[in-house]
PDB file of N, CA and C in Angstrom:
ATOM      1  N   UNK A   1      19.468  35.177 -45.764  1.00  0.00           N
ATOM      2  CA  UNK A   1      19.271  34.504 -44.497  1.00  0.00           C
ATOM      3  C   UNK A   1      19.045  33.010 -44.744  1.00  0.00           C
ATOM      4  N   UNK A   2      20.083  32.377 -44.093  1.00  0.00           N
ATOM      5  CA  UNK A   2      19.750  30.473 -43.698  1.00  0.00           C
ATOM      6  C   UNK A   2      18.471  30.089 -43.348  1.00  0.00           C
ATOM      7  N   UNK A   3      17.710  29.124 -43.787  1.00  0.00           N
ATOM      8  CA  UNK A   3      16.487  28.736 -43.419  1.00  0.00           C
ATOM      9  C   UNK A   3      17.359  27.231 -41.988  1.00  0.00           C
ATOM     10  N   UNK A   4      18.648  27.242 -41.746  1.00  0.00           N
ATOM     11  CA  UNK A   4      19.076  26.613 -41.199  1.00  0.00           C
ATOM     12  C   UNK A   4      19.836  27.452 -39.624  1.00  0.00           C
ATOM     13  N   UNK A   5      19.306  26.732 -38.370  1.00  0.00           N
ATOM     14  CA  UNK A   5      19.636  27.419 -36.960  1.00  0.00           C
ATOM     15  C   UNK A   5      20.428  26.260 -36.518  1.00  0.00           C
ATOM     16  N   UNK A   6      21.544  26.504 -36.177  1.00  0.00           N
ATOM     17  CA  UNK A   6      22.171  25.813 -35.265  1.00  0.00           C
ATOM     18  C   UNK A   6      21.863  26.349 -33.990  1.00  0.00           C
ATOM     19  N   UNK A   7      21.456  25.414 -32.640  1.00  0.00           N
ATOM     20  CA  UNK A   7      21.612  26.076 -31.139  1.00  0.00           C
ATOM     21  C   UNK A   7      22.744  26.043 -31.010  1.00  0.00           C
ATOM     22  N   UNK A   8      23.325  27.110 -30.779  1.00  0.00           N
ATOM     23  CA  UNK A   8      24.890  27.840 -30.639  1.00  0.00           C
ATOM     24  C   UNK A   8      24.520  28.801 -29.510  1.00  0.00           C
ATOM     25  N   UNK A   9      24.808  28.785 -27.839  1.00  0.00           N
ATOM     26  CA  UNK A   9      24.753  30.209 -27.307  1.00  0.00           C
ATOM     27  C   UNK A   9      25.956  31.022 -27.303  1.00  0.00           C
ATOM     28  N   UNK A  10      26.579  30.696 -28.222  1.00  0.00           N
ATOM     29  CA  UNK A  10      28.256  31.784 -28.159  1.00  0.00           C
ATOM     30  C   UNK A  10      27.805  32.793 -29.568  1.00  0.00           C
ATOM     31  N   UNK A  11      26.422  32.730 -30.114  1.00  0.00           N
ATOM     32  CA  UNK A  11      26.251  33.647 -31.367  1.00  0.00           C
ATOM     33  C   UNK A  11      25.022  34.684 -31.222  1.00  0.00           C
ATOM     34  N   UNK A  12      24.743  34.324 -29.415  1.00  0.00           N
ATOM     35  CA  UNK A  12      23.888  35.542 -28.641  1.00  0.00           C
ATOM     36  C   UNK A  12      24.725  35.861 -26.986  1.00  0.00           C
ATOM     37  N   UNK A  13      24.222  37.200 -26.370  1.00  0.00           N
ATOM     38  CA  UNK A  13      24.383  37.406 -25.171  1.00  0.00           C
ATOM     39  C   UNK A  13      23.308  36.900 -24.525  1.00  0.00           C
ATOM     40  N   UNK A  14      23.516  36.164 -23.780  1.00  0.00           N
ATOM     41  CA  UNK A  14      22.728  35.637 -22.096  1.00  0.00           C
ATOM     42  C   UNK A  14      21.702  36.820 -21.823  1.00  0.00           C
ATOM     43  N   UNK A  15      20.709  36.288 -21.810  1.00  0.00           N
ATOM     44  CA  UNK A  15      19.670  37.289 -20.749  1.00  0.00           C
ATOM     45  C   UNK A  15      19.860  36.914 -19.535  1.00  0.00           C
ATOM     46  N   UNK A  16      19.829  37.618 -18.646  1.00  0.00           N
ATOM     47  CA  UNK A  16      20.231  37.357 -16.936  1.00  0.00           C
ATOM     48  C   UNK A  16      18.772  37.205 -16.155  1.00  0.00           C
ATOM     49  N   UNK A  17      18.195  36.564 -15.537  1.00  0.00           N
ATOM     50  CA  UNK A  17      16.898  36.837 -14.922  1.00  0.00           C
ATOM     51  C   UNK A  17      16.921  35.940 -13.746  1.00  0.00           C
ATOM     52  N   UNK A  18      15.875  35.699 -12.838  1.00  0.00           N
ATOM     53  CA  UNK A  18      15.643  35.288 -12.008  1.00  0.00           C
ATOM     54  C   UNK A  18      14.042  35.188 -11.935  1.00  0.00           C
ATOM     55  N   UNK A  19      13.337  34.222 -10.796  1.00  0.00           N
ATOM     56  CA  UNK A  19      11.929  34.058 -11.140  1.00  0.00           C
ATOM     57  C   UNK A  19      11.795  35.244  -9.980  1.00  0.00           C
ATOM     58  N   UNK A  20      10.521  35.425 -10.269  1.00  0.00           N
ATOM     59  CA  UNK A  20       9.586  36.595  -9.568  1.00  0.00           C
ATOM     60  C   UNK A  20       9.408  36.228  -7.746  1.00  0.00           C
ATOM     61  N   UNK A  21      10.027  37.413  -7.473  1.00  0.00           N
ATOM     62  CA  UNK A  21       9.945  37.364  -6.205  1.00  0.00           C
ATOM     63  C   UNK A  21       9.018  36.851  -5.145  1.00  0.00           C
ATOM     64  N   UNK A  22       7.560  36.816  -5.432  1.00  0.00           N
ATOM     65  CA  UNK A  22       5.853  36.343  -5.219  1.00  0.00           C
ATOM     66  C   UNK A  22       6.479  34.623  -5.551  1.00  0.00           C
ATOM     67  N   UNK A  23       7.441  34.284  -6.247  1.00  0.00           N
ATOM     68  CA  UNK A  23       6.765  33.061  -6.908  1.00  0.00           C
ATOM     69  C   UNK A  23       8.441  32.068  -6.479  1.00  0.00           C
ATOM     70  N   UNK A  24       9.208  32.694  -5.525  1.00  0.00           N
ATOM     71  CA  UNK A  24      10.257  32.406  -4.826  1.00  0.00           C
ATOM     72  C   UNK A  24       9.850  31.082  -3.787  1.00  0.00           C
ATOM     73  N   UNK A  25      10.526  30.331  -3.663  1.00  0.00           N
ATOM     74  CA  UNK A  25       9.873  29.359  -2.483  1.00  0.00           C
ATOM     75  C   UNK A  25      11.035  28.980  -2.014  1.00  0.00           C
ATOM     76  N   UNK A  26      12.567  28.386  -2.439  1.00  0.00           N
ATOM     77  CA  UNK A  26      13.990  28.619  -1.717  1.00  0.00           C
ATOM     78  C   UNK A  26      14.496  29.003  -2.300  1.00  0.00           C
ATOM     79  N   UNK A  27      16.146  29.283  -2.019  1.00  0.00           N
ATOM     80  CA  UNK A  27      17.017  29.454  -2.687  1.00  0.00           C
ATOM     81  C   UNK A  27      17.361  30.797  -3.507  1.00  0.00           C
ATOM     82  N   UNK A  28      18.187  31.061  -4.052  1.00  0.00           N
ATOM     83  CA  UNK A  28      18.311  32.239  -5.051  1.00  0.00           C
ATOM     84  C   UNK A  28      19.112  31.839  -5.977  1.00  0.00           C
ATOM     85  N   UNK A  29      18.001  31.043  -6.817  1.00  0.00           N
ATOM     86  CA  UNK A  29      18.446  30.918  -8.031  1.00  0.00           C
ATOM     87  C   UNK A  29      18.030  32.174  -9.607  1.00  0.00           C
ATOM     88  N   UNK A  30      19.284  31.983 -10.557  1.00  0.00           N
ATOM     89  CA  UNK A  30      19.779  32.690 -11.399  1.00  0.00           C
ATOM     90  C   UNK A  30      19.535  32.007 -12.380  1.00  0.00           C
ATOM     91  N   UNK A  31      18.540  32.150 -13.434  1.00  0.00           N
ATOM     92  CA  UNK A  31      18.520  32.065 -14.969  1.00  0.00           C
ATOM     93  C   UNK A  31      19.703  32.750 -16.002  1.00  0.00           C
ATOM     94  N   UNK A  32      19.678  32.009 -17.000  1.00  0.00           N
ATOM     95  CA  UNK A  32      20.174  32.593 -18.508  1.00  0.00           C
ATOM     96  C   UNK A  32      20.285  32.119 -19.409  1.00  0.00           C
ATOM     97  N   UNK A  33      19.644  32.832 -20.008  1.00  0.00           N
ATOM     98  CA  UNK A  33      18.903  32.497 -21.465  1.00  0.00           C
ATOM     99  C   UNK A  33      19.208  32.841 -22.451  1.00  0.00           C
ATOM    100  N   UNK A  34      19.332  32.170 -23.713  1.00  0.00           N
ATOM    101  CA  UNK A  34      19.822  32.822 -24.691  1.00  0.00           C
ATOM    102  C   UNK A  34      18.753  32.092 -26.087  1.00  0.00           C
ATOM    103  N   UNK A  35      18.210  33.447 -26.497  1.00  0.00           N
ATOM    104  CA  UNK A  35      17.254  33.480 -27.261  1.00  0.00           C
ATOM    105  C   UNK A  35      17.884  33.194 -28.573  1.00  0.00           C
ATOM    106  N   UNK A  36      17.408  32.044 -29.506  1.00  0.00           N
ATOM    107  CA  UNK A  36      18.236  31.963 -30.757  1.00  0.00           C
ATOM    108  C   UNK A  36      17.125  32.281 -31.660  1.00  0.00           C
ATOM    109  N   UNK A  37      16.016  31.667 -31.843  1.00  0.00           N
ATOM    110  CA  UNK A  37      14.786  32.402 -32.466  1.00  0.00           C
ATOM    111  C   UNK A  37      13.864  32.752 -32.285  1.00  0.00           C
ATOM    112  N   UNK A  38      13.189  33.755 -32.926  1.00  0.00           N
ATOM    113  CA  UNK A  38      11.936  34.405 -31.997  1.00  0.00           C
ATOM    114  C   UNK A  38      11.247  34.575 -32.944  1.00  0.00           C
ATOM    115  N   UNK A  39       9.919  33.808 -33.969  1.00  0.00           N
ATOM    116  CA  UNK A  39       9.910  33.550 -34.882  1.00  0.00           C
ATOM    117  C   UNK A  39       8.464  34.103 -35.044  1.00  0.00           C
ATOM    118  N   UNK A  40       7.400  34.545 -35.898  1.00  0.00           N
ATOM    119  CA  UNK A  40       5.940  34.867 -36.185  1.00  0.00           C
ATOM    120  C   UNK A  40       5.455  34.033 -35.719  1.00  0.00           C
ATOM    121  N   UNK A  41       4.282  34.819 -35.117  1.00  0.00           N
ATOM    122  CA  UNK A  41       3.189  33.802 -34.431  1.00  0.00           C
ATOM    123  C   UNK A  41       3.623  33.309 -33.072  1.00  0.00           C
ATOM    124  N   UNK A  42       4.815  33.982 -32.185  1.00  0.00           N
ATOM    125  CA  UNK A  42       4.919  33.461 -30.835  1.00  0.00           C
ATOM    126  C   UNK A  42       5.307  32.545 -30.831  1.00  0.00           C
ATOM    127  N   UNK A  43       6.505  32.462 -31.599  1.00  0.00           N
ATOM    128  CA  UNK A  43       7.210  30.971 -31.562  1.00  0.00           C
ATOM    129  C   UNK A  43       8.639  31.504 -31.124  1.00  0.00           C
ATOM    130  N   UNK A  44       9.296  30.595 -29.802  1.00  0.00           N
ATOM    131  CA  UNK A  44      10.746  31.164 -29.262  1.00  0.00           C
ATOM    132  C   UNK A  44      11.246  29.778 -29.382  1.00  0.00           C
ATOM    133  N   UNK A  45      12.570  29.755 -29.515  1.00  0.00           N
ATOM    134  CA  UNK A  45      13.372  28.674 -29.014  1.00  0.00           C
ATOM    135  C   UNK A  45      14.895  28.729 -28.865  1.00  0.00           C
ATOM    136  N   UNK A  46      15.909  28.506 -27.793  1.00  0.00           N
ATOM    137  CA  UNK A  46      16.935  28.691 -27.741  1.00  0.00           C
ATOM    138  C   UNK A  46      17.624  27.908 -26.237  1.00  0.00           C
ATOM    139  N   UNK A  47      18.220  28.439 -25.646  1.00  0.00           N
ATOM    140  CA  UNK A  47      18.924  27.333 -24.242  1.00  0.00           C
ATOM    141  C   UNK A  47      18.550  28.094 -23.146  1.00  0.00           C
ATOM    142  N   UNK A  48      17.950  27.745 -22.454  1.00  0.00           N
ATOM    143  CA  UNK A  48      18.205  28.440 -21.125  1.00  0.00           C
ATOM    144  C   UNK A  48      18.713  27.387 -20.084  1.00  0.00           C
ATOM    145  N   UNK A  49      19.337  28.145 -18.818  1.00  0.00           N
ATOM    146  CA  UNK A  49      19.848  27.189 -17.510  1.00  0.00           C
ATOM    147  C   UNK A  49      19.690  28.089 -16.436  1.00  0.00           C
ATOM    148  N   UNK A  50      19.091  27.756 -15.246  1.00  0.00           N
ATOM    149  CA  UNK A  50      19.359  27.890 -13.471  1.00  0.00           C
ATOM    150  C   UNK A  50      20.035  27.222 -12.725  1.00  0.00           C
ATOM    151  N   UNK A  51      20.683  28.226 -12.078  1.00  0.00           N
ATOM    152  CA  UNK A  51      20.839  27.622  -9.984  1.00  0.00           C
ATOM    153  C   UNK A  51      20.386  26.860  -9.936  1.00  0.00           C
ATOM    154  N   UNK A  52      20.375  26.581  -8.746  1.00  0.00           N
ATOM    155  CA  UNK A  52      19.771  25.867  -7.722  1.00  0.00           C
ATOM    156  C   UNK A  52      19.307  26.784  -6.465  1.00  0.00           C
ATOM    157  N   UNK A  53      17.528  25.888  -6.825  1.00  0.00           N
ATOM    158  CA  UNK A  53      16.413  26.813  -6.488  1.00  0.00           C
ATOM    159  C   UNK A  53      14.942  26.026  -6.692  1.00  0.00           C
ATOM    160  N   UNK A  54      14.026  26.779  -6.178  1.00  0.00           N
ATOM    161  CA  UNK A  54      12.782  26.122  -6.317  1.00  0.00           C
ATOM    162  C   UNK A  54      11.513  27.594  -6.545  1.00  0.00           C
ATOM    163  N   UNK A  55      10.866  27.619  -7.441  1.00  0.00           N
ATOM    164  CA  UNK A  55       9.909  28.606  -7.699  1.00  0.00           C
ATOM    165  C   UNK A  55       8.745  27.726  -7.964  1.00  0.00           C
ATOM    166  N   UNK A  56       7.671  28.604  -7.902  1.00  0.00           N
ATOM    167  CA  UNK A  56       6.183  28.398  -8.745  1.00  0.00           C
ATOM    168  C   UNK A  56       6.369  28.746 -10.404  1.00  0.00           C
ATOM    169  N   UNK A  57       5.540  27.825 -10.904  1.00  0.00           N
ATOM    170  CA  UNK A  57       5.359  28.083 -12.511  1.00  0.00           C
ATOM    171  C   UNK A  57       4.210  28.141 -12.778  1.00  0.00           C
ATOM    172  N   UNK A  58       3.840  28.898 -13.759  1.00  0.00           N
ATOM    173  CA  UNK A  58       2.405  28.916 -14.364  1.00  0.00           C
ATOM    174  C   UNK A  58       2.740  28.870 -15.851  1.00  0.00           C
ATOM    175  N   UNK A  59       2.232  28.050 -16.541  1.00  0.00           N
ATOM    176  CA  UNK A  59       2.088  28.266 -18.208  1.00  0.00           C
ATOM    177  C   UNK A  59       1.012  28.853 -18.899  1.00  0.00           C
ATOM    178  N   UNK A  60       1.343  29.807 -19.425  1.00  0.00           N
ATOM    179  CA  UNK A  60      -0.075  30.183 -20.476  1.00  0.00           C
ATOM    180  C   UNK A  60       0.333  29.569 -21.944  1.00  0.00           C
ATOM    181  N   UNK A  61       1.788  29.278 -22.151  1.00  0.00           N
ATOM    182  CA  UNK A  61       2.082  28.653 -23.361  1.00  0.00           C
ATOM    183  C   UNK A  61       2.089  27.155 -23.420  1.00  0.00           C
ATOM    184  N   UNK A  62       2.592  26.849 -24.524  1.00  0.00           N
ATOM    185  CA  UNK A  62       2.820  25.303 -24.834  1.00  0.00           C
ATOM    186  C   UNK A  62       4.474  25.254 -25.039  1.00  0.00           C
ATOM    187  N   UNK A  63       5.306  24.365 -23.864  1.00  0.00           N
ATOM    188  CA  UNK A  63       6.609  24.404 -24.125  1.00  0.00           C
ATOM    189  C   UNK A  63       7.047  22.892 -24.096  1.00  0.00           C
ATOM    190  N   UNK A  64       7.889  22.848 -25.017  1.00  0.00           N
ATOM    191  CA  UNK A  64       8.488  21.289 -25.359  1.00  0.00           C
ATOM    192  C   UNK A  64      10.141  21.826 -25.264  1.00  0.00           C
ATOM    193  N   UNK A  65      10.763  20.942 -23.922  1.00  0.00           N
ATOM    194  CA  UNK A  65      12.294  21.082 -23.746  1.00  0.00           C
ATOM    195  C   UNK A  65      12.822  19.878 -23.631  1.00  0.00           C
ATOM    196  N   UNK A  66      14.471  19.870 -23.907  1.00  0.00           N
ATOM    197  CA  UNK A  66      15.066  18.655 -23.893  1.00  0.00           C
ATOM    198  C   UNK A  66      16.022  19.102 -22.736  1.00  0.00           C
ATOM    199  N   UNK A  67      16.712  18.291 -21.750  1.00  0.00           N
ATOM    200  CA  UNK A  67      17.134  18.296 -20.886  1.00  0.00           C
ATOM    201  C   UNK A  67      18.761  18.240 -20.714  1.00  0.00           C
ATOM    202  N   UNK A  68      19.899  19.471 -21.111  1.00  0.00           N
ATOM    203  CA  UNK A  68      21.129  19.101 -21.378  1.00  0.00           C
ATOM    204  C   UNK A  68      21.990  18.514 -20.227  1.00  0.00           C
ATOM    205  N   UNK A  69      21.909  19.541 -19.244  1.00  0.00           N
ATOM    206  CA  UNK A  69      22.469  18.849 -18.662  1.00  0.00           C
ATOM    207  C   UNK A  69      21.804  19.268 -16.977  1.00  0.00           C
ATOM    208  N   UNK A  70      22.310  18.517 -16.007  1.00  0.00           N
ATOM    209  CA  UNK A  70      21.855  19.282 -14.220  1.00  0.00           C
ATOM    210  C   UNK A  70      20.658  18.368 -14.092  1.00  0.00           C
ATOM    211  N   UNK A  71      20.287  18.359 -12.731  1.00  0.00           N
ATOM    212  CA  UNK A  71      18.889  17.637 -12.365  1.00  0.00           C
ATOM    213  C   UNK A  71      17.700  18.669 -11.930  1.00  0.00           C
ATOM    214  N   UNK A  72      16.563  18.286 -12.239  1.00  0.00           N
ATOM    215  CA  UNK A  72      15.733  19.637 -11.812  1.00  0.00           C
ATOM    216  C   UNK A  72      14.556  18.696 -11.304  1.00  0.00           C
ATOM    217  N   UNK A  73      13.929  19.138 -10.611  1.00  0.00           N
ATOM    218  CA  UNK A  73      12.304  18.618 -10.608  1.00  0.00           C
ATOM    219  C   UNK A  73      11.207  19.288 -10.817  1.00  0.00           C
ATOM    220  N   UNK A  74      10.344  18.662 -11.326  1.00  0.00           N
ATOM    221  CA  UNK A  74       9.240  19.255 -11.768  1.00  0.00           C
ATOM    222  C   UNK A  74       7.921  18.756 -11.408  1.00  0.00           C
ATOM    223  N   UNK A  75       6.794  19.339 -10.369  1.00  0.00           N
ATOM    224  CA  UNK A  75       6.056  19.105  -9.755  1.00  0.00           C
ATOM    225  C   UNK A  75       4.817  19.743 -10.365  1.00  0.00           C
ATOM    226  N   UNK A  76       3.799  19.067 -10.567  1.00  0.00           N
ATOM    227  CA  UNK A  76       2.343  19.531 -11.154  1.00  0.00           C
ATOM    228  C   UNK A  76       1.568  19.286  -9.849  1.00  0.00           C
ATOM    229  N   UNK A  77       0.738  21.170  -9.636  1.00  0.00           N
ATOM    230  CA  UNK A  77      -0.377  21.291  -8.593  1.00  0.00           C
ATOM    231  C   UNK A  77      -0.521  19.136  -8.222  1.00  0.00           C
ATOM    232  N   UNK A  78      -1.251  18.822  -7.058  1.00  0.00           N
ATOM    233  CA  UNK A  78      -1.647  17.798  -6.936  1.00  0.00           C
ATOM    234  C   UNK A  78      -0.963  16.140  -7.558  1.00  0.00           C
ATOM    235  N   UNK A  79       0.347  16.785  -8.079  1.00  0.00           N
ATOM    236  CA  UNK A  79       0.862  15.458  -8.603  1.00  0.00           C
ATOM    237  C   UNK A  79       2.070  14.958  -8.216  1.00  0.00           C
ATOM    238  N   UNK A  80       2.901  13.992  -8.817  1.00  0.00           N
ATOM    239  CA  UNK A  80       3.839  13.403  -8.232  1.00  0.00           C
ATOM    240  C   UNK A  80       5.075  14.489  -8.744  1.00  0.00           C
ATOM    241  N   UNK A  81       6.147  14.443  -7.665  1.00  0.00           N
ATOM    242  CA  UNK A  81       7.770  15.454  -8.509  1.00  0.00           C
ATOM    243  C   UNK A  81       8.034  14.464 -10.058  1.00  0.00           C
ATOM    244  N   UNK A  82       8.701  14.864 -10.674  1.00  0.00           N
ATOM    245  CA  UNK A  82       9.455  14.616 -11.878  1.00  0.00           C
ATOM    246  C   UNK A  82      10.369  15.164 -11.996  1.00  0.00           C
ATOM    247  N   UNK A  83      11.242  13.672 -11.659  1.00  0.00           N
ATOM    248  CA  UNK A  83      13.093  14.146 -11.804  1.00  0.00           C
ATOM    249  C   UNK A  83      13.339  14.719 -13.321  1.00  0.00           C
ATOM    250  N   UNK A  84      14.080  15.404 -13.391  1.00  0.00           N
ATOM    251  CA  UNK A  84      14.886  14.904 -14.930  1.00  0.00           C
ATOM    252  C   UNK A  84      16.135  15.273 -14.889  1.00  0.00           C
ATOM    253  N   UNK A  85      16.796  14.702 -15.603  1.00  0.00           N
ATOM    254  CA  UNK A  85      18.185  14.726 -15.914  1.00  0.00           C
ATOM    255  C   UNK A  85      18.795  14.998 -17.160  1.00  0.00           C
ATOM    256  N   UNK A  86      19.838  15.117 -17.875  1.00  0.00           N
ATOM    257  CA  UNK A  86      20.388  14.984 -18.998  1.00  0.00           C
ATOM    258  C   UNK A  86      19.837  13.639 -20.031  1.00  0.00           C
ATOM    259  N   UNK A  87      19.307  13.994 -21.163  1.00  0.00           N
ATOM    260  CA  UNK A  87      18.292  13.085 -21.785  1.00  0.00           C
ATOM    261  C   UNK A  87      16.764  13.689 -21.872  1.00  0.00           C
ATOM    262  N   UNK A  88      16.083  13.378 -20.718  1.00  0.00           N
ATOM    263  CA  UNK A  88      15.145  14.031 -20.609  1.00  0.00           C
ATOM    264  C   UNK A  88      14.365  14.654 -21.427  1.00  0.00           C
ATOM    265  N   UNK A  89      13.111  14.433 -22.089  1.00  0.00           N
ATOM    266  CA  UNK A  89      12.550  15.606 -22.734  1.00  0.00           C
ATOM    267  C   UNK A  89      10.928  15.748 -21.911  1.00  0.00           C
ATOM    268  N   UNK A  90      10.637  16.168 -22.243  1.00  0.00           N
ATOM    269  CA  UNK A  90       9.234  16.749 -21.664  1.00  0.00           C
ATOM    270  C   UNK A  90       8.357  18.128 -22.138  1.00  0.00           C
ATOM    271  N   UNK A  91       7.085  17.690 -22.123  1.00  0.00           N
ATOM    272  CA  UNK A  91       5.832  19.282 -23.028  1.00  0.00           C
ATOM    273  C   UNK A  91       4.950  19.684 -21.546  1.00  0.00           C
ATOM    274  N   UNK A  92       5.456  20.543 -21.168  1.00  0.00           N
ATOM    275  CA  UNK A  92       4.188  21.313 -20.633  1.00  0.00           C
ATOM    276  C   UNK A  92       3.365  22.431 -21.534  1.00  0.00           C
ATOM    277  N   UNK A  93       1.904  21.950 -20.816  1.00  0.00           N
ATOM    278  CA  UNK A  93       1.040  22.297 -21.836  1.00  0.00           C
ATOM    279  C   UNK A  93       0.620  23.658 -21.018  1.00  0.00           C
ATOM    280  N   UNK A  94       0.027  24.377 -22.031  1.00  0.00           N
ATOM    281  CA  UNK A  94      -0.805  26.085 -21.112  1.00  0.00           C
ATOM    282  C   UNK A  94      -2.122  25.461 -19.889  1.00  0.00           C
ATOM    283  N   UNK A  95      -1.843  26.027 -19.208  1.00  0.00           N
ATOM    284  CA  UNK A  95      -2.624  25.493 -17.649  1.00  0.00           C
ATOM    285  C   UNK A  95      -2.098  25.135 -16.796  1.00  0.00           C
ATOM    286  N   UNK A  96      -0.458  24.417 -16.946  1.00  0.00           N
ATOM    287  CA  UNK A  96       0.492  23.922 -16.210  1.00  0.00           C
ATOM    288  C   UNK A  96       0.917  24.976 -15.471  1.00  0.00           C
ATOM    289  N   UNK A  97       0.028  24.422 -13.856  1.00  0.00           N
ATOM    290  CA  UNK A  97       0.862  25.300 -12.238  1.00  0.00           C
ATOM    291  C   UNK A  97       1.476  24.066 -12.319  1.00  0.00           C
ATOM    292  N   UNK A  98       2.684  24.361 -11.235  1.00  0.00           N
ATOM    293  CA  UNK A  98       3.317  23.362  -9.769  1.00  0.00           C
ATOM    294  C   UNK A  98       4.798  24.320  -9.777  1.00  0.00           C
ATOM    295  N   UNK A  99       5.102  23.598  -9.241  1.00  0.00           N
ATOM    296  CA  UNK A  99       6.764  24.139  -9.028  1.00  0.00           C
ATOM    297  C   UNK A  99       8.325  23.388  -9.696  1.00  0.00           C
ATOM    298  N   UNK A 100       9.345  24.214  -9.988  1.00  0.00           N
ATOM    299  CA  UNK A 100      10.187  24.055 -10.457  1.00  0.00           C
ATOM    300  C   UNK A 100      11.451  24.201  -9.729  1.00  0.00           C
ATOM    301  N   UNK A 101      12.354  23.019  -9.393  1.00  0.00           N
ATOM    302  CA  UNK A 101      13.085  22.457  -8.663  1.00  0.00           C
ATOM    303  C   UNK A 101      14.253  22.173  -9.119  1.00  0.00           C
ATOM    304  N   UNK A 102      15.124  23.785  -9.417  1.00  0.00           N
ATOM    305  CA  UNK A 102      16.615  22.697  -9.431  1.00  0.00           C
ATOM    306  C   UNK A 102      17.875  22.546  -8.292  1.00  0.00           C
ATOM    307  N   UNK A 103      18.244  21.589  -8.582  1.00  0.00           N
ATOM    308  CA  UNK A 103      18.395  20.444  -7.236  1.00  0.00           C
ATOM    309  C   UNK A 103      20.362  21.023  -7.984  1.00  0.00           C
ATOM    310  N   UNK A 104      20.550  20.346  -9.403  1.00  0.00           N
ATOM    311  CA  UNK A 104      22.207  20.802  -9.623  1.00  0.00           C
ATOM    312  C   UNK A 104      21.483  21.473 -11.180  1.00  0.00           C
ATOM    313  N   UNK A 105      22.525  22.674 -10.721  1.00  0.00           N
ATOM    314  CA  UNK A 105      22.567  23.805 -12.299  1.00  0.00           C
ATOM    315  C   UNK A 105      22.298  23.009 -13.581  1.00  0.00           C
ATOM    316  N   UNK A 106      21.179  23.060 -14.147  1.00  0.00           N
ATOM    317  CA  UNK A 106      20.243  22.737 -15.376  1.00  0.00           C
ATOM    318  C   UNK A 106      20.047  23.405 -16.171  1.00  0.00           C
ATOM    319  N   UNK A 107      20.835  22.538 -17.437  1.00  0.00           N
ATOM    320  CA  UNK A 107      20.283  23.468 -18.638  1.00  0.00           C
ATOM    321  C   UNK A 107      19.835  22.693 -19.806  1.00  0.00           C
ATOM    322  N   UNK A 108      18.798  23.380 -20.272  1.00  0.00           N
ATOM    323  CA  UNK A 108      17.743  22.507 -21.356  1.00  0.00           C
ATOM    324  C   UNK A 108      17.741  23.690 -22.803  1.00  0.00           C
ATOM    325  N   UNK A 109      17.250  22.753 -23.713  1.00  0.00           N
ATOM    326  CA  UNK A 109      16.828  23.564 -25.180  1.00  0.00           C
ATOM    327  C   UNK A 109      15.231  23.321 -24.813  1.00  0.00           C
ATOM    328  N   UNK A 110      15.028  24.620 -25.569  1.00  0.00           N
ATOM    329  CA  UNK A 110      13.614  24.803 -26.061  1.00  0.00           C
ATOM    330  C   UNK A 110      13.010  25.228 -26.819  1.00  0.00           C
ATOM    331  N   UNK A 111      11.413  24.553 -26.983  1.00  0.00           N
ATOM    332  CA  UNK A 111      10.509  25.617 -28.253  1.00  0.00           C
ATOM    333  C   UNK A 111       9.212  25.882 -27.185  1.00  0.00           C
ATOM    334  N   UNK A 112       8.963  26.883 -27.294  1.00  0.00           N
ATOM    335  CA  UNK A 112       8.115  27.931 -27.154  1.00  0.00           C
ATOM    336  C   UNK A 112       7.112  28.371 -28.000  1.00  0.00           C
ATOM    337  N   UNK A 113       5.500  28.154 -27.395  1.00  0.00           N
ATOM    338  CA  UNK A 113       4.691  28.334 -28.708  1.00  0.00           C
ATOM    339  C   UNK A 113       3.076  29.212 -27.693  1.00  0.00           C
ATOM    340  N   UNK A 114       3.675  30.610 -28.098  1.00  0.00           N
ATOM    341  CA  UNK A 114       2.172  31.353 -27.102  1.00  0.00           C
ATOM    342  C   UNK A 114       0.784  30.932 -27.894  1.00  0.00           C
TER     343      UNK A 114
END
């Protein structure tokens, strides 16, 4: 085994999901994800992308994503929206409510750390 990962999603199948019905606020938006590592100690990282849609988020983890492509917003309980776009990076930390806003089909890399 390579101690080397390329993010490649053509060398996994898509997980299909959607956010939780309770945590719906417009739209019917569609996730998919494609898990490239899932590593000891609660460590994930791979691509995911949505619709266009708006849900509630809650973090119990620590997630650091980069922003490939689509616009999304991202709103913290009591705070201002946050556009992002292609470029983009951003860490939400465990404690992070507000809501998640995509505006055109967004897709980001990520690491994942429970």
């Amino acid at each position: 085994m390579s101690n080397l990962l390329k993010f490649d999603p053509s060398t996994v199948d898509a997980e299909v999901g959607a956010p939780a019905p309770d945590r719906l606020i417009a739209g019917n938006p569609e996730f998919r994800t494609w898990n490239l590592e899932e590593g000891d100690g609660g460590l994930y990282a791979g691509i995911w992308e949505a619709t266009p849609g708006k849900w509630k988020i809650v973090y119990d983890e620590w997630e650091y994503f980069h922003i490939l492509s689509g616009h999304s917003i991202i709103t913290e309980e009591g705070g201002e929206p946050v556009h992002l776009r292609a470029g983009d990076s951003l860490m939400l930390r465990p404690g992070f409510k507000g809501t998640w806003e995509v505006v055109e089909t967004t897709r980001k890399d990520y690491v994942i750390r429970l």
